[in-house]
Protein backbone atom coordinates (compact mmCIF):
# COMPACT_ATOMS: atom_id res chain seq x y z
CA UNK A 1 27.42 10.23 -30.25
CA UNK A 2 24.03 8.31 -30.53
CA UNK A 3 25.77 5.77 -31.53
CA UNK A 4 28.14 5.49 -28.37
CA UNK A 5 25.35 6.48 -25.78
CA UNK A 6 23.35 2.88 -27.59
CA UNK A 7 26.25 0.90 -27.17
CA UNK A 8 26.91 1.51 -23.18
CA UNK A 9 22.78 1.39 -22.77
CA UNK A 10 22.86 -2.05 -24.25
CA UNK A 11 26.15 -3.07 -22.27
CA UNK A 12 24.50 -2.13 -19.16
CA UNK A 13 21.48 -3.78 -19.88
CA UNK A 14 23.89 -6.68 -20.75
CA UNK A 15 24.94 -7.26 -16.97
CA UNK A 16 21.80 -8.58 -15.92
CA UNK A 17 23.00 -9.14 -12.15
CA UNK A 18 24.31 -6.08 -11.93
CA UNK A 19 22.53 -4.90 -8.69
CA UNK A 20 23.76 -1.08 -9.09
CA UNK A 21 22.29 -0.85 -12.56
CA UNK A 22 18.77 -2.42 -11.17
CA UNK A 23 18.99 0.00 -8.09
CA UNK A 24 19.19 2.76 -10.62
CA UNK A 25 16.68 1.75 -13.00
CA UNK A 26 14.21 1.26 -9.93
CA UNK A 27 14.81 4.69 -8.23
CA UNK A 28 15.13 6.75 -10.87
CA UNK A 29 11.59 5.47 -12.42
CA UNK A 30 10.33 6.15 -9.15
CA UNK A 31 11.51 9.41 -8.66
CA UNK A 32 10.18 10.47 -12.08
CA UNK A 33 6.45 8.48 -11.00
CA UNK A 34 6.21 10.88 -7.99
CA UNK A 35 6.98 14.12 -10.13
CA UNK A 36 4.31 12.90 -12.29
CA UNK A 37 2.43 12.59 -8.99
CA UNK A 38 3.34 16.36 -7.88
CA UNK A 39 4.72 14.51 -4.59
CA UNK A 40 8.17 15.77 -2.94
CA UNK A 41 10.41 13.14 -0.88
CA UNK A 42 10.82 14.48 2.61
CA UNK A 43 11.51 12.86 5.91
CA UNK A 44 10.41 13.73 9.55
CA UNK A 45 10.47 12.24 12.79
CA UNK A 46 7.43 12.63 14.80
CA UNK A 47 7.18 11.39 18.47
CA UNK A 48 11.42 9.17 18.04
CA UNK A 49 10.01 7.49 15.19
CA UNK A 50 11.46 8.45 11.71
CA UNK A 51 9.44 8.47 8.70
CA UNK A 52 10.32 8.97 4.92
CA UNK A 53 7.50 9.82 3.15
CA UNK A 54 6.29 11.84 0.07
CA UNK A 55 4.29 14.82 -0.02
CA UNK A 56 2.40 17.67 -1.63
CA UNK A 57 0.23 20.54 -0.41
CA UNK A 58 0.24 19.37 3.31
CA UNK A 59 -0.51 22.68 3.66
CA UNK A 60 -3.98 22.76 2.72
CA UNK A 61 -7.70 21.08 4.87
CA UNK A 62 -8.77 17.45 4.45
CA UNK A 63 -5.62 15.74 3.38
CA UNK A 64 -5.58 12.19 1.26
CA UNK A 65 -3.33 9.65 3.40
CA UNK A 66 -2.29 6.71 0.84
CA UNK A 67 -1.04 4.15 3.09
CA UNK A 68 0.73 0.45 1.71
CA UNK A 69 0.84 -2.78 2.47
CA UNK A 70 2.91 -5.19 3.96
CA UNK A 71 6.35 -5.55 2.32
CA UNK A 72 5.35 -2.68 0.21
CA UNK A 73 6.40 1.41 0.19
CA UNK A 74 5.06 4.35 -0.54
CA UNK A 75 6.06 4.59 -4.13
CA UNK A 76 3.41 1.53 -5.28
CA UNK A 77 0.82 4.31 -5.32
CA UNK A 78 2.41 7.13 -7.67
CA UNK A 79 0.66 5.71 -10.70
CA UNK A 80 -3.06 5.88 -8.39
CA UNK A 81 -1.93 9.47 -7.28
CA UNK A 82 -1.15 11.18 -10.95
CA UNK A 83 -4.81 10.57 -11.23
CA UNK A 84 -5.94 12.52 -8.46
CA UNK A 85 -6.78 16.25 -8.25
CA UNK A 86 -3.26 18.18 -8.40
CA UNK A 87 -4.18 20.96 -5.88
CA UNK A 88 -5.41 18.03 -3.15
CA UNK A 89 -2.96 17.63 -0.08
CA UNK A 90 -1.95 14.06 -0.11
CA UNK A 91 0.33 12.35 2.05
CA UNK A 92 1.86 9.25 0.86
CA UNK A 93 4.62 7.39 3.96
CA UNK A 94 6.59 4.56 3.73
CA UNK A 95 5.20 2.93 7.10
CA UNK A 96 7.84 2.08 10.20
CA UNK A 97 9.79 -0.90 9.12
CA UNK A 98 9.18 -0.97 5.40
CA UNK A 99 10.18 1.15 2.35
CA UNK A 100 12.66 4.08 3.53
CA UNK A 101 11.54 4.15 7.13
CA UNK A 102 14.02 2.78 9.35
CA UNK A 103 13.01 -0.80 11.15
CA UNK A 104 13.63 -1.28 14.72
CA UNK A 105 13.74 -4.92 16.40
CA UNK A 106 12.33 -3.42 19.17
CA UNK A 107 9.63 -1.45 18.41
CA UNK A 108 5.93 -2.40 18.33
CA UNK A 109 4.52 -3.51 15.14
CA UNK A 110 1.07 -4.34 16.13
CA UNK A 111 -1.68 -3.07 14.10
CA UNK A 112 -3.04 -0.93 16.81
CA UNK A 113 0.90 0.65 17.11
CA UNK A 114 0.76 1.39 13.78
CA UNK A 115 -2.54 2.92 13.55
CA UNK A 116 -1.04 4.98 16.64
CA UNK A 117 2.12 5.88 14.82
CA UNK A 118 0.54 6.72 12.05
CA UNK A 119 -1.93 9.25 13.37
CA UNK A 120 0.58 11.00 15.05
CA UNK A 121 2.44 11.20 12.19
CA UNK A 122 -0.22 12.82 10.02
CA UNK A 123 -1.39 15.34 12.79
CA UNK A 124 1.83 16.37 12.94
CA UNK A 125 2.63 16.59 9.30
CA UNK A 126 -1.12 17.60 7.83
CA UNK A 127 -2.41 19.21 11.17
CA UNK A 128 -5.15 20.74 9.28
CA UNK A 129 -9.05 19.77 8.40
CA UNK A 130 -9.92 16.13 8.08
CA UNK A 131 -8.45 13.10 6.82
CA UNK A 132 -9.46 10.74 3.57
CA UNK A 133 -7.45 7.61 5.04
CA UNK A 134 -6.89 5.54 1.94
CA UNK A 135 -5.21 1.84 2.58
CA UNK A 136 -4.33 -1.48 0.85
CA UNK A 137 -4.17 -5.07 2.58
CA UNK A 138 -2.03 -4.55 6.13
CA UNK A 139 -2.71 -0.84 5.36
CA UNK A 140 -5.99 -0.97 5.19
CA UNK A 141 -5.96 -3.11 8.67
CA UNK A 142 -4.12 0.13 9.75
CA UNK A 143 -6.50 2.99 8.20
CA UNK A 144 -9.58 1.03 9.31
CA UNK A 145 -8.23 1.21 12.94
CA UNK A 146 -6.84 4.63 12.87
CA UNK A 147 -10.38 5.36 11.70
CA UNK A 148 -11.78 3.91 14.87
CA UNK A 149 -9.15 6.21 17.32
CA UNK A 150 -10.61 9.34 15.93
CA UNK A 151 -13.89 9.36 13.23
CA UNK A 152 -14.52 12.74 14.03
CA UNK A 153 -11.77 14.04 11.93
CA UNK A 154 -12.15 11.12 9.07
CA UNK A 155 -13.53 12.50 6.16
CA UNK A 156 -13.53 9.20 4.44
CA UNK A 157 -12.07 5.32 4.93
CA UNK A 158 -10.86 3.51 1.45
CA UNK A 159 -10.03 0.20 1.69
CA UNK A 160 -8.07 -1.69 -1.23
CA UNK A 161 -7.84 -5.57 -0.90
CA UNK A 162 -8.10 -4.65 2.92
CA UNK A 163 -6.55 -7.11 5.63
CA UNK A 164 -8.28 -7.43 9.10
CA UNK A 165 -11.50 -9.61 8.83
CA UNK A 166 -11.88 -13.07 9.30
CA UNK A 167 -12.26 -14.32 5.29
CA UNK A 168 -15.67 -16.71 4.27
CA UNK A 169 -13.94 -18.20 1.94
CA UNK A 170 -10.19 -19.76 2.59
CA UNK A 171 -7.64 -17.43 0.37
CA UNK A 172 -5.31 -19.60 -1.86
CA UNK A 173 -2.21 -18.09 0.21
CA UNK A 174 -4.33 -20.21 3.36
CA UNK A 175 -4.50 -23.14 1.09
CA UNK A 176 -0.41 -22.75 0.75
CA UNK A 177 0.56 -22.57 3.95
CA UNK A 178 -1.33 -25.10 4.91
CA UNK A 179 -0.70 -27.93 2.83
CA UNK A 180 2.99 -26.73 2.41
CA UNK A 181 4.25 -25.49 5.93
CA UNK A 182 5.34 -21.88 4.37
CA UNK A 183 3.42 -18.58 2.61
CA UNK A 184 4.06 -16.95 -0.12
CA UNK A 185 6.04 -13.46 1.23
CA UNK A 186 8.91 -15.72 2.47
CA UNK A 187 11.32 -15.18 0.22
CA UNK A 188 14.82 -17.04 0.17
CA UNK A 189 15.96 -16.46 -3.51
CA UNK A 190 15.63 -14.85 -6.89
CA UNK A 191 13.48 -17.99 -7.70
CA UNK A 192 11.15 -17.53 -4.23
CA UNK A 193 10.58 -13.86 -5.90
CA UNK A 194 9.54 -14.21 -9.04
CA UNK A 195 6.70 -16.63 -7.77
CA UNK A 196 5.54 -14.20 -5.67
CA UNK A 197 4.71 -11.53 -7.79
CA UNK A 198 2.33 -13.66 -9.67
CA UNK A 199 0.29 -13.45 -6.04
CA UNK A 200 0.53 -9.63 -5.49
CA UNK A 201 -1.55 -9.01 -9.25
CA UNK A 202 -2.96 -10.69 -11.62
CA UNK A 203 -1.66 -9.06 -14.80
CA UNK A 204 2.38 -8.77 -13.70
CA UNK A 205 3.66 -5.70 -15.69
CA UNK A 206 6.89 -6.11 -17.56
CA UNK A 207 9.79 -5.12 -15.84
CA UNK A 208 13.60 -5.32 -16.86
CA UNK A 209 15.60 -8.26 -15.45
CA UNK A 210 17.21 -6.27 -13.63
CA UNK A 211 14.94 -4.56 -11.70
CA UNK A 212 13.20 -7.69 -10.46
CA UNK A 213 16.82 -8.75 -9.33
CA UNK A 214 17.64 -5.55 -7.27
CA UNK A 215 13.88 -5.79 -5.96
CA UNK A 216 14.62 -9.71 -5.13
CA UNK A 217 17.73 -9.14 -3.30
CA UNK A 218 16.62 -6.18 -1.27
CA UNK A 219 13.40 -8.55 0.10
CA UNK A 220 16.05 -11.59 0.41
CA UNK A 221 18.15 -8.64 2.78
CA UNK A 222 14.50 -7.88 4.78
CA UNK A 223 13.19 -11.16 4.68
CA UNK A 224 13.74 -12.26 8.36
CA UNK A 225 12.35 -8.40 9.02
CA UNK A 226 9.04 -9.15 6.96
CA UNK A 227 8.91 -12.68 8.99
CA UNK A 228 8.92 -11.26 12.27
CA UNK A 229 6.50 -8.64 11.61
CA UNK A 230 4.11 -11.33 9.76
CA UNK A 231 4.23 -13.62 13.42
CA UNK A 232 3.68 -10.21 15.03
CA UNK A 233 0.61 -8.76 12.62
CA UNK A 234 -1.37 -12.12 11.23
CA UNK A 235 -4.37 -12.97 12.51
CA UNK A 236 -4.44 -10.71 15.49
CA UNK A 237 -6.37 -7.54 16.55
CA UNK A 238 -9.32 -8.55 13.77
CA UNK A 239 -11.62 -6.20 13.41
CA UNK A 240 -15.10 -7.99 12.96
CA UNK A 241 -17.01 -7.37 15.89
CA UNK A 242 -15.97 -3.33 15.84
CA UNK A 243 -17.23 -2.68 11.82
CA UNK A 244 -19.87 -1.57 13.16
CA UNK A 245 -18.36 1.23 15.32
CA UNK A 246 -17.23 3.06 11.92
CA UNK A 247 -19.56 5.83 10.72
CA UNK A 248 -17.76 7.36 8.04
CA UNK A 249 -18.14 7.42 4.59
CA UNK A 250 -16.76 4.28 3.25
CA UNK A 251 -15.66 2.46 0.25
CA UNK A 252 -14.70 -0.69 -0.37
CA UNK A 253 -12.49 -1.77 -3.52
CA UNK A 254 -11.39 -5.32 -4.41
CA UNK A 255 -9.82 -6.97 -7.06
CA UNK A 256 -11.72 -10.61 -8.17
CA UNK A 257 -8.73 -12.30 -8.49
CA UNK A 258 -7.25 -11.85 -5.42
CA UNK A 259 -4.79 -14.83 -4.39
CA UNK A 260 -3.93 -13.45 -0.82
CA UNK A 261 -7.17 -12.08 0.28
CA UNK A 262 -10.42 -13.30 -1.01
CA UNK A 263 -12.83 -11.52 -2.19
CA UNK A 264 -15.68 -12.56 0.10
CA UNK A 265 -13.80 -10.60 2.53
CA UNK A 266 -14.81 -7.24 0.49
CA UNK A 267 -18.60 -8.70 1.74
CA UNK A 268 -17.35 -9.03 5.56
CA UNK A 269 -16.55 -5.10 5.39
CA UNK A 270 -19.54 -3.94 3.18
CA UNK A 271 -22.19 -5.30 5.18
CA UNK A 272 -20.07 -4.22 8.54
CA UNK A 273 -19.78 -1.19 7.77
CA UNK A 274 -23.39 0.71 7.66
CA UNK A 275 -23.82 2.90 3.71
CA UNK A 276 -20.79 1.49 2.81
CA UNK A 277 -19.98 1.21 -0.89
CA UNK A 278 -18.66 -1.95 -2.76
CA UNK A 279 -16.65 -2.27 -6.09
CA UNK A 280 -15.21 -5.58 -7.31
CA UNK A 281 -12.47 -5.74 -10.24
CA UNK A 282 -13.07 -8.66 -12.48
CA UNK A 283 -9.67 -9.70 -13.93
CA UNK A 284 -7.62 -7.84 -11.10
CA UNK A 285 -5.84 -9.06 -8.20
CA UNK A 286 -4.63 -7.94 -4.75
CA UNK A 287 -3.32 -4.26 -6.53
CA UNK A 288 -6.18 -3.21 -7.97
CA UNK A 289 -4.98 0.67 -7.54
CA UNK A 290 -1.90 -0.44 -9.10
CA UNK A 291 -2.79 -2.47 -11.71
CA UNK A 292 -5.07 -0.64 -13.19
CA UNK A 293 -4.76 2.75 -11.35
CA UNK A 294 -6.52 5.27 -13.76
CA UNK A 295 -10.16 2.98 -13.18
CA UNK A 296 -9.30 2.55 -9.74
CA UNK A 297 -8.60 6.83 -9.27
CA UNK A 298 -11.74 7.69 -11.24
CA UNK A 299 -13.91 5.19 -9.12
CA UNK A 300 -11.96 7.08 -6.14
CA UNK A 301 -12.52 9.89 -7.04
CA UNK A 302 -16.12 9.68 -7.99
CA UNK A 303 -16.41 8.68 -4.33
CA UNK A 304 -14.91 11.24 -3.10
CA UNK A 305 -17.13 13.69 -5.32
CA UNK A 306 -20.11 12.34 -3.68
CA UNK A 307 -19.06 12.93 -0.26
CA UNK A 308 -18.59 16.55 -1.25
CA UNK A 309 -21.76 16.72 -2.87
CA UNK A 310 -23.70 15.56 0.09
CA UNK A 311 -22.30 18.35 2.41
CA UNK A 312 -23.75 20.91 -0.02
């Protein structure tokens, strides 16, 4: 019986293109990552805008919102949330337009729209206590604004590899599009998306073939999607001149090898925003949470710690 269960495992792993195969691999790894996590798959429409998102414990005061980045879903952070406290509420969404949330041509996808969205989303879904807003590149962009609609219920601000500062020092994705007329997250082939990945971390984990096929063809399917919301989002509604509006515990975690945001930006955000905290990843790139997401929970969590100490 072994025997026969080996031989069709190594005859599906044999059909490298086969999409189906890769679309199981990938969902059923990630529905095992977020039982690891404690999290529950739910959906929820809040205000006409439908969100899928995963869960646990939204029951409970002073929820942890994990929020991604652009092109990215909810499931990149499972690995950062099996590391956090089990009994914590934590909300993890798939943002409007990416992951399992539906996209709409004609909805808003400014960063202040999403910030909007997104605090709706959790009042409605969390409506208890404060919030630890948690976000990495775009998402950050988003949690740093949403922090500005309503500090008073912000327990904390996180901010992975965070978009929405002008950068000191030009990021090599800059350097791309400027000397060849295109960036990196526009992705036409199989080819176009296995050079990207090399820019989202520094350390690519292994991954079957056929997984990185089903994940290239779904971004090939969104691409024009992604494009419109990158004309829509880069760039715009920076958030320089308002750091200094945030008073709320804040940390701020990059990775040192960074390809699409420097790391000087990390700087721009620590000295806007006043008692701010700084870490920097040697040997880690624009994932640091997923990369390496035990160090990256136990620094987060340490942070979080301290906040609680300080109340008592």
């Amino acid at each position: 019986m072994l025997k026969w269960i080996a031989a069709i495992f190594i005859t599906l792993v044999s059909m490298g293109a086969h999409a189906s195969f890769g679309e199981f691999l990938y969902t059923t790894n990630r529905s095992a990552e977020a039982w690891l996590a404690g999290l529950e798959e739910k959906t929820a429409t809040v205000n006409g805008v439908e969100w899928h998102y995963y869960a646990r414990h939204a029951e409970k005061d002073n929820c942890i919102v994990l929020v991604h980045g652009f092109t990215a879903e909810a499931g990149n952070w499972f690995r950062f949330a099996r590391h956090l406290p089990k009994d914590q509420c934590l909300i993890v969404p798939d943002l409007p337009g990416f992951g399992g949330s539906p996209y709409k041509a004609s909805m808003d996808f400014t960063i202040p729209q999403q910030a909007k969205r997104l605090q709706s989303f959790v009042n409605a879904i969390a409506p208890n206590g404060k919030r630890h807003l948690a976000g990495s590149s775009m998402g950050g962009h988003i949690v740093a604004t949403y922090a500005l609609l309503e500090q008073s219920r912000i327990a904390s601000l996180t901010l992975f590899d965070a978009a929405g500062v002008q950068s000191p020092v030009k990021s090599e994705a800059n350097f791309g599009s400027e000397k060849k007329g295109r960036n990196p997250f526009d992705i036409k082939s199989r080819e176009d998306f296995e050079k990207f990945l090399p820019w989202t971390m520094h350390d690519i984990p292994w991954m079957p073939s056929v997984v990185q096929a089903y994940l290239a063809d779904g971004y090939i399917e969104r691409n024009n999607r992604y494009q419109s919301i990158l004309k829509t989002i880069y760039g715009k509604d920076m958030l320089d001149a308002r750091l200094q509006e945030l008073h709320v515990p804040t940390l701020v975690v990059w990775g040192e090898k960074d390809r699409l945001l420097n790391v000087s930006m990390a700087e721009v955000y620590h000295q806007g925003i006043k008692g701010s905290k700084k870490i920097v990843y040697p040997g880690l790139g624009h994932l640091p949470f997923l990369e390496d997401s035990s160090r990256a929970a136990a620094d987060y969590n340490r942070f979080l710690d301290g906040i609680t100490q300080q109340k008592n």
